[in-house]
PDB file of N, CA and C in Angstrom:
ATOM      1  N   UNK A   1     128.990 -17.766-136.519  1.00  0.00           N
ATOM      2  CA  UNK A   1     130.158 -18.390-135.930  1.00  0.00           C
ATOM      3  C   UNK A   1     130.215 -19.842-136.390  1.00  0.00           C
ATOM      4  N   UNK A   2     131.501 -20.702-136.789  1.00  0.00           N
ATOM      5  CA  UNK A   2     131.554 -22.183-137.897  1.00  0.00           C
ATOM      6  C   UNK A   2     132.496 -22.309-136.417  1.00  0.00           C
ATOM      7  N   UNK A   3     132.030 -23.419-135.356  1.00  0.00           N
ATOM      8  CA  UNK A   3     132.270 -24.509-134.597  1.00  0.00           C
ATOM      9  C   UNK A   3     133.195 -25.539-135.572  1.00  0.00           C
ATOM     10  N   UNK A   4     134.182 -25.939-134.981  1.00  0.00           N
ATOM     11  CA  UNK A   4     134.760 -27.429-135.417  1.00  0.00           C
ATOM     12  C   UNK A   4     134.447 -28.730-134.130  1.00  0.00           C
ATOM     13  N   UNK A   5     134.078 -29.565-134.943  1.00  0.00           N
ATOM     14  CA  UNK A   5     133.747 -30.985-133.922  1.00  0.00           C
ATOM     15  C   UNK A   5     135.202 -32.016-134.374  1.00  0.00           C
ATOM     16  N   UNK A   6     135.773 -32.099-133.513  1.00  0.00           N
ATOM     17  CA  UNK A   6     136.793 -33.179-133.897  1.00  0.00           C
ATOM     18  C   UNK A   6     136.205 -35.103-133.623  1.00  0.00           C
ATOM     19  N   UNK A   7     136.080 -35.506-134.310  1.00  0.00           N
ATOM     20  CA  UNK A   7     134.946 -36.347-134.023  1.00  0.00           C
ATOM     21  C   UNK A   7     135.839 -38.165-134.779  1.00  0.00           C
ATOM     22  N   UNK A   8     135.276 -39.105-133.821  1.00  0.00           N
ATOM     23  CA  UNK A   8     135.506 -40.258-134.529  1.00  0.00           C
ATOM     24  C   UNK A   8     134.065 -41.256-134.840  1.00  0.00           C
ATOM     25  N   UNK A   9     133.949 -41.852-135.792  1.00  0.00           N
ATOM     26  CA  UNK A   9     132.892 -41.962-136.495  1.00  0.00           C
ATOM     27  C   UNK A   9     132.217 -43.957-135.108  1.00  0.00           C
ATOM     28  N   UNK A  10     133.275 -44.361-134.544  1.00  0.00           N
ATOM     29  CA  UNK A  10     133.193 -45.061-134.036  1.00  0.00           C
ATOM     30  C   UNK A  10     133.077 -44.696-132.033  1.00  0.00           C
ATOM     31  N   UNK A  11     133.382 -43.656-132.090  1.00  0.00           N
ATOM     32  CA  UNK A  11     133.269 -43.201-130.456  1.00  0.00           C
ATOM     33  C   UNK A  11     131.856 -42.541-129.859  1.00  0.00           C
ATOM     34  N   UNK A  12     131.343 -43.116-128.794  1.00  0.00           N
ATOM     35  CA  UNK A  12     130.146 -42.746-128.463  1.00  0.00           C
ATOM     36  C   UNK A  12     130.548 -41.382-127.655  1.00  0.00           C
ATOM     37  N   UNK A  13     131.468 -41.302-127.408  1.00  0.00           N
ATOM     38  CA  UNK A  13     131.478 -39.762-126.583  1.00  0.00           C
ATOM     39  C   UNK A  13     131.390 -38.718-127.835  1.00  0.00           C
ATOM     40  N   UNK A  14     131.547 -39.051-129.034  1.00  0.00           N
ATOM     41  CA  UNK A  14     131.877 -38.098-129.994  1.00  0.00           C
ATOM     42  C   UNK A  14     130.368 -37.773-130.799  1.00  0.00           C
ATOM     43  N   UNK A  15     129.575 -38.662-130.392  1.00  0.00           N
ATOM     44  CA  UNK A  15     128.122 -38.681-131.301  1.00  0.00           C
ATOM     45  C   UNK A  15     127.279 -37.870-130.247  1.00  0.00           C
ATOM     46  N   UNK A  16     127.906 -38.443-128.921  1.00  0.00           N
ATOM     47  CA  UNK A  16     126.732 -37.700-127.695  1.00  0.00           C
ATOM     48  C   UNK A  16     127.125 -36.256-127.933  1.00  0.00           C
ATOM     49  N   UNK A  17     128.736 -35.055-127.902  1.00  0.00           N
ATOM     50  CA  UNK A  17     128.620 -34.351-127.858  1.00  0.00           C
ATOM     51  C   UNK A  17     128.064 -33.832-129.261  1.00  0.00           C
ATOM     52  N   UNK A  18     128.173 -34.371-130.274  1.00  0.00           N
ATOM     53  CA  UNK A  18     127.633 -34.145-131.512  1.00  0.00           C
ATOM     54  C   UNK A  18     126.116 -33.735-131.650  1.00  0.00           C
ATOM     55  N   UNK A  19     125.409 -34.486-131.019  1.00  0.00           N
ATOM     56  CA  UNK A  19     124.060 -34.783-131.108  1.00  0.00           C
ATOM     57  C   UNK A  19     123.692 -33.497-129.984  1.00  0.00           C
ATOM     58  N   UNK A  20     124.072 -33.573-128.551  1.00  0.00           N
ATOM     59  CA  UNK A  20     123.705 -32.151-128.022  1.00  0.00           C
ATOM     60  C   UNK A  20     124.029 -30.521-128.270  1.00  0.00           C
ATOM     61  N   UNK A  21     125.013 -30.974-129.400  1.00  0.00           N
ATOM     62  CA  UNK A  21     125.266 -29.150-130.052  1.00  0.00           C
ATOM     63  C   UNK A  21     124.729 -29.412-131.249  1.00  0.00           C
ATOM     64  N   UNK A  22     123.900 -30.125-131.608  1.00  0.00           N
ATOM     65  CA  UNK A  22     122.749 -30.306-132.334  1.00  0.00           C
ATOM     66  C   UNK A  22     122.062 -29.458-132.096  1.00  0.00           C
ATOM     67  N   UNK A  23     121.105 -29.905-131.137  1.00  0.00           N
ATOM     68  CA  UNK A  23     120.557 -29.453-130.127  1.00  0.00           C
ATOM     69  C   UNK A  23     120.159 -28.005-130.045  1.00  0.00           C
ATOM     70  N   UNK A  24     121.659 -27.894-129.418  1.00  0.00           N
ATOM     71  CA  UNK A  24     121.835 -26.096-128.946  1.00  0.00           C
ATOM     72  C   UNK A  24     122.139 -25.168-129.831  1.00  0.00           C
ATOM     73  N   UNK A  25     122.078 -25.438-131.205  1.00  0.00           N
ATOM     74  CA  UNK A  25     122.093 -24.767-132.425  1.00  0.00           C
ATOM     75  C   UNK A  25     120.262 -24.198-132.650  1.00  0.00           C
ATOM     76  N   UNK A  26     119.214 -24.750-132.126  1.00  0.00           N
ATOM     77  CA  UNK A  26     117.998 -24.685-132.020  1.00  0.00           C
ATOM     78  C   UNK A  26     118.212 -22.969-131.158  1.00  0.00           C
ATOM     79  N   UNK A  27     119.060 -23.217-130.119  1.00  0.00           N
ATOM     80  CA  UNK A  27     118.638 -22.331-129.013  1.00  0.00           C
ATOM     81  C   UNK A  27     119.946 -20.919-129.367  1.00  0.00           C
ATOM     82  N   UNK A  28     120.962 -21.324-130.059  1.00  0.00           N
ATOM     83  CA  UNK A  28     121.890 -20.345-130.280  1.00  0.00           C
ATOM     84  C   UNK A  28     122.493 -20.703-131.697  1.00  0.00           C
ATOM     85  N   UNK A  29     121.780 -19.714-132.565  1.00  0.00           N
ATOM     86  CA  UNK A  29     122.400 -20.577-133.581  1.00  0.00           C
ATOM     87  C   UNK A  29     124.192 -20.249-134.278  1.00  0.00           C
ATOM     88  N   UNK A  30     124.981 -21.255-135.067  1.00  0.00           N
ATOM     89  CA  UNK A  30     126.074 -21.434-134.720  1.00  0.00           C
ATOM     90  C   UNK A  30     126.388 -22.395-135.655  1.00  0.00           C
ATOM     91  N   UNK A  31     127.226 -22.143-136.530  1.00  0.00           N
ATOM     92  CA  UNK A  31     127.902 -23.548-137.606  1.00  0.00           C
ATOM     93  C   UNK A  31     128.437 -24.176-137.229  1.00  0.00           C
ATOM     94  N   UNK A  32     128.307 -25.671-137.294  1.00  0.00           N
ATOM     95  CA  UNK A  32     129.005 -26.929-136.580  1.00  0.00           C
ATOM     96  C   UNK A  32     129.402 -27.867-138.075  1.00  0.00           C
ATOM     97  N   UNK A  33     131.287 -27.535-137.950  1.00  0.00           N
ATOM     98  CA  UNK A  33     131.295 -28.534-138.855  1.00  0.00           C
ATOM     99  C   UNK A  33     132.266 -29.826-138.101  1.00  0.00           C
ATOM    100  N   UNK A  34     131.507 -31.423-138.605  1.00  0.00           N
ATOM    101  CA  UNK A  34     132.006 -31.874-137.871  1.00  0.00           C
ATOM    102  C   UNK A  34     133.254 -32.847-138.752  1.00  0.00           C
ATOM    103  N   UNK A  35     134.679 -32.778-138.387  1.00  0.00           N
ATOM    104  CA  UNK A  35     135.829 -33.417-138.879  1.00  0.00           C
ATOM    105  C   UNK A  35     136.068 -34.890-138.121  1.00  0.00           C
ATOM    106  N   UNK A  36     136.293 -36.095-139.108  1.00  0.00           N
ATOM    107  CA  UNK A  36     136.429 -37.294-138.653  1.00  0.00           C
ATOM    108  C   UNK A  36     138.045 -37.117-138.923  1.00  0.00           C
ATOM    109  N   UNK A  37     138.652 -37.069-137.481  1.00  0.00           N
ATOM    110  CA  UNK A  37     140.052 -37.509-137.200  1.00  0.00           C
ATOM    111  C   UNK A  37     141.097 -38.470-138.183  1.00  0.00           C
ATOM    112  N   UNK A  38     140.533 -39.833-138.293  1.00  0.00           N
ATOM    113  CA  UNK A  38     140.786 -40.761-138.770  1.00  0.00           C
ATOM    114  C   UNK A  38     140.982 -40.521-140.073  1.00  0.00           C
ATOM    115  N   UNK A  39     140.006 -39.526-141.390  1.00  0.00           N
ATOM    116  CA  UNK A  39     140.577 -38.853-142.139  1.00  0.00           C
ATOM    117  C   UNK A  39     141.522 -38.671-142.997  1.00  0.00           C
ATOM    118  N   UNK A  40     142.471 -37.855-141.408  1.00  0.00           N
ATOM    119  CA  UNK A  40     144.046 -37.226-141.792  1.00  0.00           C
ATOM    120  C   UNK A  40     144.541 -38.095-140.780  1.00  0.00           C
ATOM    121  N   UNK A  41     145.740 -38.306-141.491  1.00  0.00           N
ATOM    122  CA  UNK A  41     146.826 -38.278-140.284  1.00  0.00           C
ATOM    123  C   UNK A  41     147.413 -37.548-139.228  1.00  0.00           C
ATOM    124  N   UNK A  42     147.599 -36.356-139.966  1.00  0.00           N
ATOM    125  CA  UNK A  42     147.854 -35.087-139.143  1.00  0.00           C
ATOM    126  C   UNK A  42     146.902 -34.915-138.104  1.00  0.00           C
ATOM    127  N   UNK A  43     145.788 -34.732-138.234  1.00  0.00           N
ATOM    128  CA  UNK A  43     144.450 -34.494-136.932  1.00  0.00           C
ATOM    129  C   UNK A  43     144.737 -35.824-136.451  1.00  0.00           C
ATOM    130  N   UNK A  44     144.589 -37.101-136.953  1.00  0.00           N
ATOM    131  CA  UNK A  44     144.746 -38.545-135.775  1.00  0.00           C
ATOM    132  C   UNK A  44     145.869 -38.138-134.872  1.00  0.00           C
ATOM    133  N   UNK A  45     147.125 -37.814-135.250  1.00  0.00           N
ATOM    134  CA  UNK A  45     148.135 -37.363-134.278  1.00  0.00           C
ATOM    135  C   UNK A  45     147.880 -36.397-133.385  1.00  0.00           C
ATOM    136  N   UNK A  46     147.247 -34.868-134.117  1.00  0.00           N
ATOM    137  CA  UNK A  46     146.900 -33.762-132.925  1.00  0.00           C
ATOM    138  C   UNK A  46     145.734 -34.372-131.713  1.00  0.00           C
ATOM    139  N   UNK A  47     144.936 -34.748-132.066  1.00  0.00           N
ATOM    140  CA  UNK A  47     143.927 -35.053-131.295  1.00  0.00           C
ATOM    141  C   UNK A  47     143.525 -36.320-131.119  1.00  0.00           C
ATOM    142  N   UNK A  48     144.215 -37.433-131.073  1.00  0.00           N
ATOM    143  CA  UNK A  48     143.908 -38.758-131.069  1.00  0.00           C
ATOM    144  C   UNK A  48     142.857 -38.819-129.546  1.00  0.00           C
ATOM    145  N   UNK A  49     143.703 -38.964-128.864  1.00  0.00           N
ATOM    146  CA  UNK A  49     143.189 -39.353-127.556  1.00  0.00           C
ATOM    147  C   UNK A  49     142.336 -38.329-126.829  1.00  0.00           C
ATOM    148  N   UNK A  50     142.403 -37.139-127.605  1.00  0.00           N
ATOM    149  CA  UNK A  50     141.288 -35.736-126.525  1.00  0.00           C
ATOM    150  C   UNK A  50     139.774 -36.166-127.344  1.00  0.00           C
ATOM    151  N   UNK A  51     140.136 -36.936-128.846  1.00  0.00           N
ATOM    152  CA  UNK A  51     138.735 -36.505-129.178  1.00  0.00           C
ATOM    153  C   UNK A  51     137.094 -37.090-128.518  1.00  0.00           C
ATOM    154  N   UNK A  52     135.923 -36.955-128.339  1.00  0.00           N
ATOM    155  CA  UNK A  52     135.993 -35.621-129.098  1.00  0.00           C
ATOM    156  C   UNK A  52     136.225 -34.237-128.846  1.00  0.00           C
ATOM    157  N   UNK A  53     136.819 -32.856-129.798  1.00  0.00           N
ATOM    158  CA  UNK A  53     137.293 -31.737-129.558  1.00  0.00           C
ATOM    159  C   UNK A  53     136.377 -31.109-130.178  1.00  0.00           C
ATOM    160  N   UNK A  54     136.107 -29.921-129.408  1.00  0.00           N
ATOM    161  CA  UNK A  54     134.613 -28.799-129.869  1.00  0.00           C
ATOM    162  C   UNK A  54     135.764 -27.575-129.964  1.00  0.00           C
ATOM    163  N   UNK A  55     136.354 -27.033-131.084  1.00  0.00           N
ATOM    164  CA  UNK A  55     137.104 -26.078-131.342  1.00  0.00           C
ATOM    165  C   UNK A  55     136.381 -24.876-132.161  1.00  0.00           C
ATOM    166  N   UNK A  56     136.691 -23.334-131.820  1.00  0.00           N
ATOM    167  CA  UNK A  56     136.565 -22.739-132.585  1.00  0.00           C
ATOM    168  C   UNK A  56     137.877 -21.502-133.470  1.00  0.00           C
ATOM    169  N   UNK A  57     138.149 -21.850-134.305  1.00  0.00           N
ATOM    170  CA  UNK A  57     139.359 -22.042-135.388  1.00  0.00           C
ATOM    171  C   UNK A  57     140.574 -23.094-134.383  1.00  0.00           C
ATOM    172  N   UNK A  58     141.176 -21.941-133.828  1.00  0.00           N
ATOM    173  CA  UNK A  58     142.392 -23.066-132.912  1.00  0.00           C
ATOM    174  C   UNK A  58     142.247 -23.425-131.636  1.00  0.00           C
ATOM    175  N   UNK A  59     140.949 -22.823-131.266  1.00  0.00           N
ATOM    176  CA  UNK A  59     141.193 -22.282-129.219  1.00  0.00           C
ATOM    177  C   UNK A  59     139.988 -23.989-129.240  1.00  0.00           C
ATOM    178  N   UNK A  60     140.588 -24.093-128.172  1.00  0.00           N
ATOM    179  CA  UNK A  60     139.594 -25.422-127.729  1.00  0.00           C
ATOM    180  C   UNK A  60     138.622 -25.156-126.740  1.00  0.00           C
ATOM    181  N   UNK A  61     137.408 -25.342-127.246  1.00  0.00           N
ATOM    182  CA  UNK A  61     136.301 -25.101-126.253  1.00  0.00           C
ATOM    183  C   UNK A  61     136.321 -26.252-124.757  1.00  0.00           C
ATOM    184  N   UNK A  62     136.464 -27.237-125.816  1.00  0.00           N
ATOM    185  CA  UNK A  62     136.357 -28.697-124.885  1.00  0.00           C
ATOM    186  C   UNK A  62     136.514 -29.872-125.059  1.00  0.00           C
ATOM    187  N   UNK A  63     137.096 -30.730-124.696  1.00  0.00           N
ATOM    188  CA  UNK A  63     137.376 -32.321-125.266  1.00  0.00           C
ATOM    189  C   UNK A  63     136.722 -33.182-124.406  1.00  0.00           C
ATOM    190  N   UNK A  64     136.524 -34.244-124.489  1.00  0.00           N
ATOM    191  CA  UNK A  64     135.938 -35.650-124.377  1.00  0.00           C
ATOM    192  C   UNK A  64     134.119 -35.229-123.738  1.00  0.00           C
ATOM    193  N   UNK A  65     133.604 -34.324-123.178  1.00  0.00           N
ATOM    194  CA  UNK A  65     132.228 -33.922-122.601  1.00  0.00           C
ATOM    195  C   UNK A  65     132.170 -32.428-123.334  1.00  0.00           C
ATOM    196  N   UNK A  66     131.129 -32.694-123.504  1.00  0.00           N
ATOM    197  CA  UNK A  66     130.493 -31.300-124.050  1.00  0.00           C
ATOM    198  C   UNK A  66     130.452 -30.105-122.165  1.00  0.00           C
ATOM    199  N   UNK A  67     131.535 -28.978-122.346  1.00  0.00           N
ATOM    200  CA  UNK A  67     130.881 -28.306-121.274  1.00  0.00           C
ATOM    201  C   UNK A  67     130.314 -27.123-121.643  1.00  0.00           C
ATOM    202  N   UNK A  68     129.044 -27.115-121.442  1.00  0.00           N
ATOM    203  CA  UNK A  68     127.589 -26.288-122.114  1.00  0.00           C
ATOM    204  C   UNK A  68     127.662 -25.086-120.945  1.00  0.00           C
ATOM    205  N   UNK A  69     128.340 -25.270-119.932  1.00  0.00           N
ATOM    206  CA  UNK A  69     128.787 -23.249-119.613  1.00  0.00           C
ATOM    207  C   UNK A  69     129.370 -22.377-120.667  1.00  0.00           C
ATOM    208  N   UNK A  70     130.975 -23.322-120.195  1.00  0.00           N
ATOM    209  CA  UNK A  70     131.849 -22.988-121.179  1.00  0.00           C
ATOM    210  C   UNK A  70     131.036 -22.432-122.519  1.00  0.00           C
ATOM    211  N   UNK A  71     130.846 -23.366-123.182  1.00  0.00           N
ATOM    212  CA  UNK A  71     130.593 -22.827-124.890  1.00  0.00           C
ATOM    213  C   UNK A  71     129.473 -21.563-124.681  1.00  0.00           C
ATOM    214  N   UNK A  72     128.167 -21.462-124.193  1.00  0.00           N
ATOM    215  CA  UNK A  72     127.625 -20.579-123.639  1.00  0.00           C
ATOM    216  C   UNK A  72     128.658 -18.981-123.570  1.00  0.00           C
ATOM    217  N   UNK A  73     129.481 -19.165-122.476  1.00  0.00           N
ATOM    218  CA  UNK A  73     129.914 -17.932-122.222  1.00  0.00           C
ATOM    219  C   UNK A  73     130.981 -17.894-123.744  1.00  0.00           C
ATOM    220  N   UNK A  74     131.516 -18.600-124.566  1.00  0.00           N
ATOM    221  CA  UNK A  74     131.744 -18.103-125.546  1.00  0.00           C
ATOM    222  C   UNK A  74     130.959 -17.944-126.466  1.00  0.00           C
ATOM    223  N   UNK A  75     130.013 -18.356-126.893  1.00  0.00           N
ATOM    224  CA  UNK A  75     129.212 -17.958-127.767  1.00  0.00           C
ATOM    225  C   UNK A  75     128.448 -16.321-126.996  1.00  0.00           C
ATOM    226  N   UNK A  76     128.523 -16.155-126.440  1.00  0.00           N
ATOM    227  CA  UNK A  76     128.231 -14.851-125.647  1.00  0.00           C
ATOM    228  C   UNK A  76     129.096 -13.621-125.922  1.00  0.00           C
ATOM    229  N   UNK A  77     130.165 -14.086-125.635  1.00  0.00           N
ATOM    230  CA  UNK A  77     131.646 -13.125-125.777  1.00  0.00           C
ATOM    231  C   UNK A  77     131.639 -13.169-127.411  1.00  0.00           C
ATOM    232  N   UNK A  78     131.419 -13.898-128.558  1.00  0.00           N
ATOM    233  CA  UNK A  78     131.392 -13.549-129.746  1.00  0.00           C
ATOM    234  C   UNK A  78     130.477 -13.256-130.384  1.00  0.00           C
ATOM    235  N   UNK A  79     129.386 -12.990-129.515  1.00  0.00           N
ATOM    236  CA  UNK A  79     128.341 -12.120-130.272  1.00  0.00           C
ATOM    237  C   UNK A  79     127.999 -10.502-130.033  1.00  0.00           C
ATOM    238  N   UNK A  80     129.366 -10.463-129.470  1.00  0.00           N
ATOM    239  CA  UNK A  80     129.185  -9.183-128.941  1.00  0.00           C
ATOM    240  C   UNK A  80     129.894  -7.723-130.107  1.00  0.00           C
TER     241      UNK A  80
END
């Protein structure tokens, strides 16, 4: 499964959730690629203010806090 991180290279909320699905790639493993907003224009507009965004293709797991149920019960439901 390839995770998207919507991420800004200057935001500490975006390194913390970065750094704990680090982490949880140890315990479930899972492709994390992470996209700097700032980038594109197009993503600065979609997601300016939610980031950071933990998406997988379009569905949004979660923005600004990592919620580690949430992703859990999807990474659950797609390994099935």
């Amino acid at each position: 499964m390839k995770l998207t991180l919507m991420f800004r290279e200057y935001c500490s909320l975006c390194h913390a959730m970065r750094d704990r699905l680090t982490a949880l790639q140890q315990e479930r493993p899972f492709e994390l690629e992470v996209v700097d907003v700032d980038d594109d224009p197009l993503l600065e507009e979609k997601y300016n203010e939610l980031v950071p965004v933990l998406l997988d293709g379009d569905q949004e797991i979660c923005h600004w806090h990592l919620d580690e149920e949430k992703l859990r019960r999807h990474l659950d439901r797609e390994a099935v």
